[in-house]
PDB file of N, CA and C in Angstrom:
ATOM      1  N   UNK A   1      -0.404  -8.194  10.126  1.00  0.00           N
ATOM      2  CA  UNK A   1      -1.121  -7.346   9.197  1.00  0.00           C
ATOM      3  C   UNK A   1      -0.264  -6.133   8.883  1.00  0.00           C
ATOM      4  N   UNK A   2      -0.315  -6.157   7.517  1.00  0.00           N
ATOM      5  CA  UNK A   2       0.522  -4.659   6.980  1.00  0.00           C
ATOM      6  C   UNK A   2      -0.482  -3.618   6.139  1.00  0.00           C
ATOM      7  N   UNK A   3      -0.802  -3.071   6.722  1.00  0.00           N
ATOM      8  CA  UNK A   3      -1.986  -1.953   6.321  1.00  0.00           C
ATOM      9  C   UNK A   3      -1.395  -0.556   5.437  1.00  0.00           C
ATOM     10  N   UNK A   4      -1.029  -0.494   4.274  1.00  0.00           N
ATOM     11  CA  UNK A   4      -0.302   0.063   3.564  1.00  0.00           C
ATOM     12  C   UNK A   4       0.662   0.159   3.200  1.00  0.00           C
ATOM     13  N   UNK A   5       1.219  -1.030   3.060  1.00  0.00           N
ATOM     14  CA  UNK A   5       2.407  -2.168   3.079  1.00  0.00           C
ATOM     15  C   UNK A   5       2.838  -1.351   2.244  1.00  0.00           C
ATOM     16  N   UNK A   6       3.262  -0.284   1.642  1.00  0.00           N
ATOM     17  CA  UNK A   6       4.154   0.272   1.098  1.00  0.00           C
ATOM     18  C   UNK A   6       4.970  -0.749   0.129  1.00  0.00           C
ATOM     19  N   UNK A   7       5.983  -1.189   0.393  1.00  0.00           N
ATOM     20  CA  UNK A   7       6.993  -2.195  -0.123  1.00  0.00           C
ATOM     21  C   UNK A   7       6.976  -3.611   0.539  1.00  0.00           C
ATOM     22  N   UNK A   8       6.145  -3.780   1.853  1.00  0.00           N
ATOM     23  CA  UNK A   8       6.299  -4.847   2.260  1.00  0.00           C
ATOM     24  C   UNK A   8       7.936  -5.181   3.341  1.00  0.00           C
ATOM     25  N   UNK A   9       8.733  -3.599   3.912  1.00  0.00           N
ATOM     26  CA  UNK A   9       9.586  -4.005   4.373  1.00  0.00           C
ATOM     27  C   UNK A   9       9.225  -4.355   5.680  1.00  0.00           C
ATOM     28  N   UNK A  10       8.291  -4.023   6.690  1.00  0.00           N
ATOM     29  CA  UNK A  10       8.253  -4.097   7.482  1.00  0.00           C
ATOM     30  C   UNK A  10       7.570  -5.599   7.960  1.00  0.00           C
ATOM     31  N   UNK A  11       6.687  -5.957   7.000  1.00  0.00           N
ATOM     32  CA  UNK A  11       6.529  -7.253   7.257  1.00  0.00           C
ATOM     33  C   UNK A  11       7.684  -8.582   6.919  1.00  0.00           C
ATOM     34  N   UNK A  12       8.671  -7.771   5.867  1.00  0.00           N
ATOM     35  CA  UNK A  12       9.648  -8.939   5.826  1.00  0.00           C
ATOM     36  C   UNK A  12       9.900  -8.906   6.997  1.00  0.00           C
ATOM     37  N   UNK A  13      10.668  -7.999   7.967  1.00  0.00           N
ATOM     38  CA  UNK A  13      11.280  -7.520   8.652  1.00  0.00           C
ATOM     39  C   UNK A  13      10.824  -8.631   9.995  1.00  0.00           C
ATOM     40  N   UNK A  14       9.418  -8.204  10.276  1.00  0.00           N
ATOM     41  CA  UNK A  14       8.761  -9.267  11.049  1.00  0.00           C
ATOM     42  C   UNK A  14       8.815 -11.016  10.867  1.00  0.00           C
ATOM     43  N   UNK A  15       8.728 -11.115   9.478  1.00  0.00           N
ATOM     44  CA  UNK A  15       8.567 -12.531   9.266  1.00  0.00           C
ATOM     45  C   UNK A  15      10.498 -13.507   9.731  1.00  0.00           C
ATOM     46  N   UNK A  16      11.175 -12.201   9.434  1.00  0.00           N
ATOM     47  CA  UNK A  16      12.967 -12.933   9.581  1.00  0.00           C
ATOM     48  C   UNK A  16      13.278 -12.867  11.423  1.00  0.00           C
ATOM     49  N   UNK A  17      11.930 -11.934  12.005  1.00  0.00           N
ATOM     50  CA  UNK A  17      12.564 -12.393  13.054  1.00  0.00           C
ATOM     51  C   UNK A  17      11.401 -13.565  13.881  1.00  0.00           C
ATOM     52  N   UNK A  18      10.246 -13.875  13.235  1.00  0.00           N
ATOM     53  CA  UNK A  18       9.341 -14.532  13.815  1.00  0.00           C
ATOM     54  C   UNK A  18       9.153 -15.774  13.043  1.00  0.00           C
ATOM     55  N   UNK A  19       9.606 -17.156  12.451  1.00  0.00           N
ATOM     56  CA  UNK A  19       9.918 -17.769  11.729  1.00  0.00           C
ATOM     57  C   UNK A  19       8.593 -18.458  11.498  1.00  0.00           C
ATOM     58  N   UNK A  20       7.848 -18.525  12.493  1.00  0.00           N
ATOM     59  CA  UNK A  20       5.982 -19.417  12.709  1.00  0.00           C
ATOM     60  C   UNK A  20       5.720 -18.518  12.021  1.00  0.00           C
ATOM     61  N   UNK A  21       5.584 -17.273  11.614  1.00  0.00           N
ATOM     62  CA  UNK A  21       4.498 -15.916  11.774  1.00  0.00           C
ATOM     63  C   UNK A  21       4.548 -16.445   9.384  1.00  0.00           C
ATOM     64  N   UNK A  22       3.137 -15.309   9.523  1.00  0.00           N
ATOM     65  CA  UNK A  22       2.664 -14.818   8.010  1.00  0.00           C
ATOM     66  C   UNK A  22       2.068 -14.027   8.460  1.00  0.00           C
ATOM     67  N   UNK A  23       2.105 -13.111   7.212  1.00  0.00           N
ATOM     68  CA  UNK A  23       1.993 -11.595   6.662  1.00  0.00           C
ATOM     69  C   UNK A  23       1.270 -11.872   5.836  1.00  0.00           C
ATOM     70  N   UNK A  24       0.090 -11.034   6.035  1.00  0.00           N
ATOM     71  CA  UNK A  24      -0.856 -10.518   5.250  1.00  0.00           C
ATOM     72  C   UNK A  24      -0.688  -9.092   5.312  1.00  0.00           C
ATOM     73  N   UNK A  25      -0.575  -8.346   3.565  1.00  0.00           N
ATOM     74  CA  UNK A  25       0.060  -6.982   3.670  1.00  0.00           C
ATOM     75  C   UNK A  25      -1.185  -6.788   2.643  1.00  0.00           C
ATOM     76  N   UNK A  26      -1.651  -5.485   2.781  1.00  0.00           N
ATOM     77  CA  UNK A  26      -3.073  -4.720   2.234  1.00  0.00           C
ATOM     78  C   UNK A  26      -1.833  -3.381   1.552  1.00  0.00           C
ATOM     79  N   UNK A  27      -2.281  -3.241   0.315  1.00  0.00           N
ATOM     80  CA  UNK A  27      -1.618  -1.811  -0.354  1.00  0.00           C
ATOM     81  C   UNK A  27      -2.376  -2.080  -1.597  1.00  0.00           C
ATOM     82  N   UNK A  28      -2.897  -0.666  -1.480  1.00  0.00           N
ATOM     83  CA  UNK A  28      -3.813  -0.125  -2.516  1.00  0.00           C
ATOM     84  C   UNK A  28      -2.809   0.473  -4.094  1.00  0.00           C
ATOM     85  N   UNK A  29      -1.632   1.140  -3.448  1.00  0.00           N
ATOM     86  CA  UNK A  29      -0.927   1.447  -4.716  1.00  0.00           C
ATOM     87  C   UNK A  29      -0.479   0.582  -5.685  1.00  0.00           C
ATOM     88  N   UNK A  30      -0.989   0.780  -7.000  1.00  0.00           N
ATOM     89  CA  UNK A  30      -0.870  -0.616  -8.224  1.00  0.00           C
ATOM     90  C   UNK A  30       0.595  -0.511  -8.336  1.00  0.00           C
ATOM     91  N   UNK A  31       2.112   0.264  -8.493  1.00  0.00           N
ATOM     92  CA  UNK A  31       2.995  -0.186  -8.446  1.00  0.00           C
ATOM     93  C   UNK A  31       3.510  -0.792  -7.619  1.00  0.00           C
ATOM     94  N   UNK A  32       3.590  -0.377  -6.247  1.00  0.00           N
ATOM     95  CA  UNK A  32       3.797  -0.928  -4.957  1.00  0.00           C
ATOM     96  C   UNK A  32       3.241  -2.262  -4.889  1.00  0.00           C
ATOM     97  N   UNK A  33       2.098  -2.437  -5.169  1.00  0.00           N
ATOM     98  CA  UNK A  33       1.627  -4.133  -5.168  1.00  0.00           C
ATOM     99  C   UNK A  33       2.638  -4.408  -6.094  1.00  0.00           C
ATOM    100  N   UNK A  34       2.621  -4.236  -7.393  1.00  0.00           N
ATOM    101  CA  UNK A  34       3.957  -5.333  -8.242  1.00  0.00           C
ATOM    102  C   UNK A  34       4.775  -5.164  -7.978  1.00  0.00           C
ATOM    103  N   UNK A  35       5.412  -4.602  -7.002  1.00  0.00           N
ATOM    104  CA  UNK A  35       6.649  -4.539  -6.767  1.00  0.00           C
ATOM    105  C   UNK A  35       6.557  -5.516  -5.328  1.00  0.00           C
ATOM    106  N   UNK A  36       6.148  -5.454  -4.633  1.00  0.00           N
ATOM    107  CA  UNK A  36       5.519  -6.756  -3.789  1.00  0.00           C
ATOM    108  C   UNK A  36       5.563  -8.037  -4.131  1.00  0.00           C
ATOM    109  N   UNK A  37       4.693  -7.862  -5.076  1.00  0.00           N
ATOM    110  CA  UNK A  37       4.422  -9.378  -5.804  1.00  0.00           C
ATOM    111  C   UNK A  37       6.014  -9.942  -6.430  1.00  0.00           C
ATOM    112  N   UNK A  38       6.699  -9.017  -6.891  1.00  0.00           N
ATOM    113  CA  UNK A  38       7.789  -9.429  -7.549  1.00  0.00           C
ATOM    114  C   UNK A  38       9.008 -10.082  -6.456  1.00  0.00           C
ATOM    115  N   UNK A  39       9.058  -9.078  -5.371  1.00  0.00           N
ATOM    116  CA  UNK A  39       9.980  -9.908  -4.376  1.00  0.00           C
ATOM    117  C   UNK A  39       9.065 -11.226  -3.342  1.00  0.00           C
ATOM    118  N   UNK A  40       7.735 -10.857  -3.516  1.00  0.00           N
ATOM    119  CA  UNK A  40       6.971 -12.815  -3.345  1.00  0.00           C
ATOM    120  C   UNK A  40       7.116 -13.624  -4.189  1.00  0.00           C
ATOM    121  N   UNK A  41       7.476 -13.622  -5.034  1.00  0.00           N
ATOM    122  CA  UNK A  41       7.785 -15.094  -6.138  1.00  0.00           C
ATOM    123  C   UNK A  41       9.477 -15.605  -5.523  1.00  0.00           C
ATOM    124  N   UNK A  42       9.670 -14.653  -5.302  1.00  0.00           N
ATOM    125  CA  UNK A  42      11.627 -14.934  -4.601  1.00  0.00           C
ATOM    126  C   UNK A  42      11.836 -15.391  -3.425  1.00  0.00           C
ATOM    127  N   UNK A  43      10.882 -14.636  -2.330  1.00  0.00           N
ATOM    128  CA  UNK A  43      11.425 -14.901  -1.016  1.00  0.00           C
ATOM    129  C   UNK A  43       9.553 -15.241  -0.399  1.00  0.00           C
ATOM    130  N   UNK A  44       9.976 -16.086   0.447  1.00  0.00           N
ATOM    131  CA  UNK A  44       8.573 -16.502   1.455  1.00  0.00           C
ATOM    132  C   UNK A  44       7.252 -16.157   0.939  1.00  0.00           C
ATOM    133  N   UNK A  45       6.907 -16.577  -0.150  1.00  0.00           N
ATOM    134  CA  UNK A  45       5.684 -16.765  -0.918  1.00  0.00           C
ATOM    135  C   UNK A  45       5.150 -17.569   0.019  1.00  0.00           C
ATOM    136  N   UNK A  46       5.014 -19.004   0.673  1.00  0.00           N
ATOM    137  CA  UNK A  46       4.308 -19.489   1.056  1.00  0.00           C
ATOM    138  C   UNK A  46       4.018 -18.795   2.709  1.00  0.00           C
ATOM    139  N   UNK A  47       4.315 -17.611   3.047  1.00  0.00           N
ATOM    140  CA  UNK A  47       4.263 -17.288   4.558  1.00  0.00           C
ATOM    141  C   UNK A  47       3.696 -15.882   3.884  1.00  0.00           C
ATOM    142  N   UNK A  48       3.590 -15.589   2.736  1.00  0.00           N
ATOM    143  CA  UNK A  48       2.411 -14.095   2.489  1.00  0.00           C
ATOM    144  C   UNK A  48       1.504 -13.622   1.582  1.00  0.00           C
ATOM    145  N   UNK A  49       0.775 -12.818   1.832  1.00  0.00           N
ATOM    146  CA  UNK A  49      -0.640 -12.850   0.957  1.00  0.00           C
ATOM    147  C   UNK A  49      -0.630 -11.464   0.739  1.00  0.00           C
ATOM    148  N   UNK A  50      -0.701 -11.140  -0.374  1.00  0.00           N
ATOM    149  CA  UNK A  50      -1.267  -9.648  -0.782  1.00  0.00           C
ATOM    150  C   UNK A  50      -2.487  -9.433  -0.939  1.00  0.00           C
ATOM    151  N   UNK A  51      -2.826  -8.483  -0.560  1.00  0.00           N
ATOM    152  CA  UNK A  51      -4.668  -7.865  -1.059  1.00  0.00           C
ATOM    153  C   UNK A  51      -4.289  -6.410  -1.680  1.00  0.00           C
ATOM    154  N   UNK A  52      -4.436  -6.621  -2.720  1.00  0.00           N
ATOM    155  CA  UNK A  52      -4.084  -5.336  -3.591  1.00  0.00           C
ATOM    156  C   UNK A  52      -5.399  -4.393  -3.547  1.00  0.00           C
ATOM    157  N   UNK A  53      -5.682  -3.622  -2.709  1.00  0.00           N
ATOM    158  CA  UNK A  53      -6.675  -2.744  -1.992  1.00  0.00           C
ATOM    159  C   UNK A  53      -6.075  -2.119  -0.901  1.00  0.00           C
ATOM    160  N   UNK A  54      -7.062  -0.911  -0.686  1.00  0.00           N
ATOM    161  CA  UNK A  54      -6.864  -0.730   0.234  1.00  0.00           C
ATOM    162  C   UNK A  54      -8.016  -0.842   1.455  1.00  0.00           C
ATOM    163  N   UNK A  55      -7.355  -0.480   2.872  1.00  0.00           N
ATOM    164  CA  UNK A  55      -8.434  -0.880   3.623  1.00  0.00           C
ATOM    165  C   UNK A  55      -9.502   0.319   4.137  1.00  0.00           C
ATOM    166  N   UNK A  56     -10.547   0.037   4.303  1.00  0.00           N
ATOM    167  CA  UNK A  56     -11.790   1.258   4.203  1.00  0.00           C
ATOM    168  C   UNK A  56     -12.873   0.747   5.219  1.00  0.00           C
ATOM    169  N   UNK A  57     -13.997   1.230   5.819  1.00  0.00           N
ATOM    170  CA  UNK A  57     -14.758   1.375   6.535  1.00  0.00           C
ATOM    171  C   UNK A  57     -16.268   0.850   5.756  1.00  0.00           C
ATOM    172  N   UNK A  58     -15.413   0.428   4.664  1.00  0.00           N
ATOM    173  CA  UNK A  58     -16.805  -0.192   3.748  1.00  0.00           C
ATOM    174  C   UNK A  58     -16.246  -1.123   2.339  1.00  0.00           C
ATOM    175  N   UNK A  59     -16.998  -2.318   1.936  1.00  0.00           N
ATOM    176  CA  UNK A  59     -15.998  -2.372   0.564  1.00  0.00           C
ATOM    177  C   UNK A  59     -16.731  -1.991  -0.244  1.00  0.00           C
ATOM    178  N   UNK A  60     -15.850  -1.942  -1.469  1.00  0.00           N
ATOM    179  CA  UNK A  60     -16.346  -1.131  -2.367  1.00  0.00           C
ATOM    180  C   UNK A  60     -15.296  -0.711  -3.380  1.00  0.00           C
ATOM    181  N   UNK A  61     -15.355   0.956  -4.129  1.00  0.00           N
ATOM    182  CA  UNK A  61     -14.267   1.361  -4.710  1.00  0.00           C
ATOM    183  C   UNK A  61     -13.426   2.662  -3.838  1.00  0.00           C
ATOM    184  N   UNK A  62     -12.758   3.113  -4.191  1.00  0.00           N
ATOM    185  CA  UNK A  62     -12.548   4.829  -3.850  1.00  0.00           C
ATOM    186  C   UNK A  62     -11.496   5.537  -4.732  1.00  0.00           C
ATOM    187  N   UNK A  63     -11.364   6.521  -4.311  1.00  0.00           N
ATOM    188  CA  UNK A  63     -10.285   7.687  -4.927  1.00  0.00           C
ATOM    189  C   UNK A  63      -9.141   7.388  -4.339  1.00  0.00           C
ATOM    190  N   UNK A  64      -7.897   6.995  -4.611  1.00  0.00           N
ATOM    191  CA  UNK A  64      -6.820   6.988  -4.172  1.00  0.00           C
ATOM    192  C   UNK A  64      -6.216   7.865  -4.474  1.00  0.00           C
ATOM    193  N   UNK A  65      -5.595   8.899  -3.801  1.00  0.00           N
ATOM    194  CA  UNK A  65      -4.590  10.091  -4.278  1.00  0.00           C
ATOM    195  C   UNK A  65      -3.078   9.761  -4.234  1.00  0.00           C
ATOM    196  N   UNK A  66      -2.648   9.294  -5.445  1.00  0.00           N
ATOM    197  CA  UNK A  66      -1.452   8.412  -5.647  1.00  0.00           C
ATOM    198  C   UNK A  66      -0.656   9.126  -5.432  1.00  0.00           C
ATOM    199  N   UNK A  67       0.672   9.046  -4.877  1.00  0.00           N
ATOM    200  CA  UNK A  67       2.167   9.284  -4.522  1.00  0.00           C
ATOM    201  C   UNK A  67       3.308   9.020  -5.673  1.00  0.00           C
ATOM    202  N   UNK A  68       3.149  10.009  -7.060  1.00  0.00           N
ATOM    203  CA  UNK A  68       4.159   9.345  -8.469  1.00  0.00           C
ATOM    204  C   UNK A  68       5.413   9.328  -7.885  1.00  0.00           C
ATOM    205  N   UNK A  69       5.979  10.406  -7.245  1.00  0.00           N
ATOM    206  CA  UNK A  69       6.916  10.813  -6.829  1.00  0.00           C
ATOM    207  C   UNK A  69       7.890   9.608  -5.405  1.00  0.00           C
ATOM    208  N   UNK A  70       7.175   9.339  -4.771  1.00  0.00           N
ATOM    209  CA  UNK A  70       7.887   7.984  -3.942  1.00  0.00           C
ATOM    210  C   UNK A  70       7.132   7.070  -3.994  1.00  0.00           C
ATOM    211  N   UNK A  71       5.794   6.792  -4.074  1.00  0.00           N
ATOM    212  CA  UNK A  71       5.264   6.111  -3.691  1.00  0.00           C
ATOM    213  C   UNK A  71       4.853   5.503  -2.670  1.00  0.00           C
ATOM    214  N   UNK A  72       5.280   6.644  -1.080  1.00  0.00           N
ATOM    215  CA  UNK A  72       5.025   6.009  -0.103  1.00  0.00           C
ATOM    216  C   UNK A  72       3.634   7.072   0.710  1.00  0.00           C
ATOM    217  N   UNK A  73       2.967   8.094   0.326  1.00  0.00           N
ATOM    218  CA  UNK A  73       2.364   8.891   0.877  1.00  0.00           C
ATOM    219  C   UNK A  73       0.800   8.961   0.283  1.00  0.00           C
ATOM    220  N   UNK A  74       0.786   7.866  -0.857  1.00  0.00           N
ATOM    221  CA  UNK A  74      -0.754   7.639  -1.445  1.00  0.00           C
ATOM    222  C   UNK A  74      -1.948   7.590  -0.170  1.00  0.00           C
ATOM    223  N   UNK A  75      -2.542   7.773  -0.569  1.00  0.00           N
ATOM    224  CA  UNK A  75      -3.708   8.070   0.285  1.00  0.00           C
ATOM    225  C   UNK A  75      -5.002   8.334   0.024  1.00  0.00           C
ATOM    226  N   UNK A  76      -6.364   8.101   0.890  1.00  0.00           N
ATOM    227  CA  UNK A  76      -7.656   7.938   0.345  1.00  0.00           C
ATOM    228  C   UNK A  76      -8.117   9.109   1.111  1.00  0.00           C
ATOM    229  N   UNK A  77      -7.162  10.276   1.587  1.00  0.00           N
ATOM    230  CA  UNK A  77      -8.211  11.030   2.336  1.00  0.00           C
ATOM    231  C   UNK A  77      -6.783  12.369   1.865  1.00  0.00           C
ATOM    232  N   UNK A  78      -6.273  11.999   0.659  1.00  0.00           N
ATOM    233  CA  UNK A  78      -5.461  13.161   0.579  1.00  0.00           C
ATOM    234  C   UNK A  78      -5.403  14.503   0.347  1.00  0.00           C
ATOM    235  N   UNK A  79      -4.871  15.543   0.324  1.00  0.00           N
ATOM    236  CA  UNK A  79      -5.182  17.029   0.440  1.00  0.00           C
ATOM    237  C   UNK A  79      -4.233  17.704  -0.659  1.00  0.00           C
ATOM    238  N   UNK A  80      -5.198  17.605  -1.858  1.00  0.00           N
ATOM    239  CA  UNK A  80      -3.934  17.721  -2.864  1.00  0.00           C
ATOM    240  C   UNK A  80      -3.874  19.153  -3.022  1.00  0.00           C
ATOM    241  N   UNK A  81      -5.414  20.188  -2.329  1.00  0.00           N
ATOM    242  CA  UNK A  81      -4.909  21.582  -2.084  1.00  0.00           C
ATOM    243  C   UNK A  81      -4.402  22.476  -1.110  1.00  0.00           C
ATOM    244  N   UNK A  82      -4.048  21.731   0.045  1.00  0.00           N
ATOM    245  CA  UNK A  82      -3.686  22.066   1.098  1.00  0.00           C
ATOM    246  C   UNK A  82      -2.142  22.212   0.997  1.00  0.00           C
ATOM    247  N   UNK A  83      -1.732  23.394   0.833  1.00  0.00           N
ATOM    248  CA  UNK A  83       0.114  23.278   0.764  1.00  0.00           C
ATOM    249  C   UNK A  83       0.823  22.530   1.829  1.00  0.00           C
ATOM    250  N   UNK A  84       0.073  22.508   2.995  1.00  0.00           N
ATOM    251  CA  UNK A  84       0.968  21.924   4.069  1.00  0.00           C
ATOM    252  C   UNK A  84       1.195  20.696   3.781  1.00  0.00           C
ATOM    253  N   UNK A  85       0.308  20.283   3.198  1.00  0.00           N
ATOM    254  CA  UNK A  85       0.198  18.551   3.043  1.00  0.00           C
ATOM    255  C   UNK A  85       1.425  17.945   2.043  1.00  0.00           C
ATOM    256  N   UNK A  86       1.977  17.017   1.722  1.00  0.00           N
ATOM    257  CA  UNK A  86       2.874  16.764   0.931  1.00  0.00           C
ATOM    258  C   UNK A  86       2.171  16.671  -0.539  1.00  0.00           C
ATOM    259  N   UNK A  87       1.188  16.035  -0.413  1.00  0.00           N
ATOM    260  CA  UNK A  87       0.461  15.871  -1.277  1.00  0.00           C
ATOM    261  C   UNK A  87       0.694  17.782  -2.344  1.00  0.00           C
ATOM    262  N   UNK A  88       0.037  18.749  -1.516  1.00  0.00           N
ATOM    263  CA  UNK A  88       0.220  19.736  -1.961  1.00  0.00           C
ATOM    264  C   UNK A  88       1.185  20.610  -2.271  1.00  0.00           C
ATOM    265  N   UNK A  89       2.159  20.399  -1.491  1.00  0.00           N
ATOM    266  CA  UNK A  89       3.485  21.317  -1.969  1.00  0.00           C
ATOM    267  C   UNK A  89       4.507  20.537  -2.577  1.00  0.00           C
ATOM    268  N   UNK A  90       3.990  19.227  -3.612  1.00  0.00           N
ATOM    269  CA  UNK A  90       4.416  18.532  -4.622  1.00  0.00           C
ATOM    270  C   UNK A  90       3.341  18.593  -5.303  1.00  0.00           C
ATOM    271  N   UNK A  91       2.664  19.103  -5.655  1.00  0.00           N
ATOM    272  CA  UNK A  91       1.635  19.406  -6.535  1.00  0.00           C
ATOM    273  C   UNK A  91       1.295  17.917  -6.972  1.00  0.00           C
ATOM    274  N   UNK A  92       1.522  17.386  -5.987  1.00  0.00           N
ATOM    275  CA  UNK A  92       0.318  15.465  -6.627  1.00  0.00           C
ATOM    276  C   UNK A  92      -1.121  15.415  -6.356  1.00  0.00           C
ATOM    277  N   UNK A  93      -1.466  15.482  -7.802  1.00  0.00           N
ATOM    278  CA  UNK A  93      -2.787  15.257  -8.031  1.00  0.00           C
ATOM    279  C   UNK A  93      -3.212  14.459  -8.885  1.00  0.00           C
ATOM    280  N   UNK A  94      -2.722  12.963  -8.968  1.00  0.00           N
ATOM    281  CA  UNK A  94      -3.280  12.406  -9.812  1.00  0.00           C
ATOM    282  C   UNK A  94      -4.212  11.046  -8.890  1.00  0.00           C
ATOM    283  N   UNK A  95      -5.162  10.955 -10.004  1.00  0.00           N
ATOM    284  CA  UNK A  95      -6.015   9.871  -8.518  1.00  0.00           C
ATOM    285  C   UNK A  95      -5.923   8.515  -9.363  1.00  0.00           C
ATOM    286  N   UNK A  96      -6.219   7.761  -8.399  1.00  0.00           N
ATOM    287  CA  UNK A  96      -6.648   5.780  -9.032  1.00  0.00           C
ATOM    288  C   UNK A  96      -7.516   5.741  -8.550  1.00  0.00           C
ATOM    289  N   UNK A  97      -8.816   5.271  -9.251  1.00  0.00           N
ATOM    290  CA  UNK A  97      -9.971   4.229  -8.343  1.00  0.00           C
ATOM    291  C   UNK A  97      -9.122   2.775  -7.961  1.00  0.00           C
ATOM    292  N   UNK A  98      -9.454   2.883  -6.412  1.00  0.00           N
ATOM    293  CA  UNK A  98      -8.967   1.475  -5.940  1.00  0.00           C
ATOM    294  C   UNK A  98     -10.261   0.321  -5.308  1.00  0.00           C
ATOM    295  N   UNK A  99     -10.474  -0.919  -5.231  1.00  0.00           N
ATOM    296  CA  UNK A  99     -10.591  -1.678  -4.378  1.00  0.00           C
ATOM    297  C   UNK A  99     -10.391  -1.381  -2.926  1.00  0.00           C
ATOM    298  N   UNK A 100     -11.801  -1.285  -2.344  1.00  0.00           N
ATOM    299  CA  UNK A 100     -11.650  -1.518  -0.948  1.00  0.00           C
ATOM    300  C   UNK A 100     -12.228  -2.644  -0.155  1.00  0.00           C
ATOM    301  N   UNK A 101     -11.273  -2.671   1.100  1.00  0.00           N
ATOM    302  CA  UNK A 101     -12.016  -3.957   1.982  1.00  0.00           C
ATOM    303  C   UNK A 101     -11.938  -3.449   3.169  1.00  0.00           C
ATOM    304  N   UNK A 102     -12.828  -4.383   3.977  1.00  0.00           N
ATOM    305  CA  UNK A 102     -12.951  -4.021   5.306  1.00  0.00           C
ATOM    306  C   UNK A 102     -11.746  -5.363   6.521  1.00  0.00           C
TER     307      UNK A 102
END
């Protein structure tokens, strides 16, 4: 399980050294999923599954506080006024309603 599979490196990562194993990777960010999806049509499509959502304590929808800038710090509980937060002292404030699952 990849629970904000970002890019999906860490489950490649797993699958090249575990050759039985599949990856199921959960990422709520809509570029990050196609960019996912794009290196699954190439490499070990039949050993992984995307769920383009993210994962939540209920399903449903939510606020995703997207990451334009890398794309790796999106988040459903982000602090876009808190300076400490990255979120805040990059001034990212733009949101997605996402898909959630449990």
């Amino acid at each position: 399980l990849d629970v904000g599979a970002n890019l999906g490196c860490y489950t490649l990562d797993v699958l090249s050294r575990f050759p039985g194993c599949r990856g199921l990777l959960f990422e709520a960010d809509r570029t990050n999923a196609r960019l996912i999806r794009r290196w699954q049509r190439r490499v070990l499509t039949d050993r992984t599954e995307l769920v383009a959502a993210a994962v939540s304590d209920e399903c449903g929808t939510a606020r995703f506080l997207t990451d334009d800038a890398s794309g790796a710090t999106g988040s459903l509980d982000g602090e876009p006024d808190n300076a400490a937060s990255l979120h805040g002292a990059y001034r990212m404030r733009n949101y997605a309603s996402v898909p959630t699952v449990t």
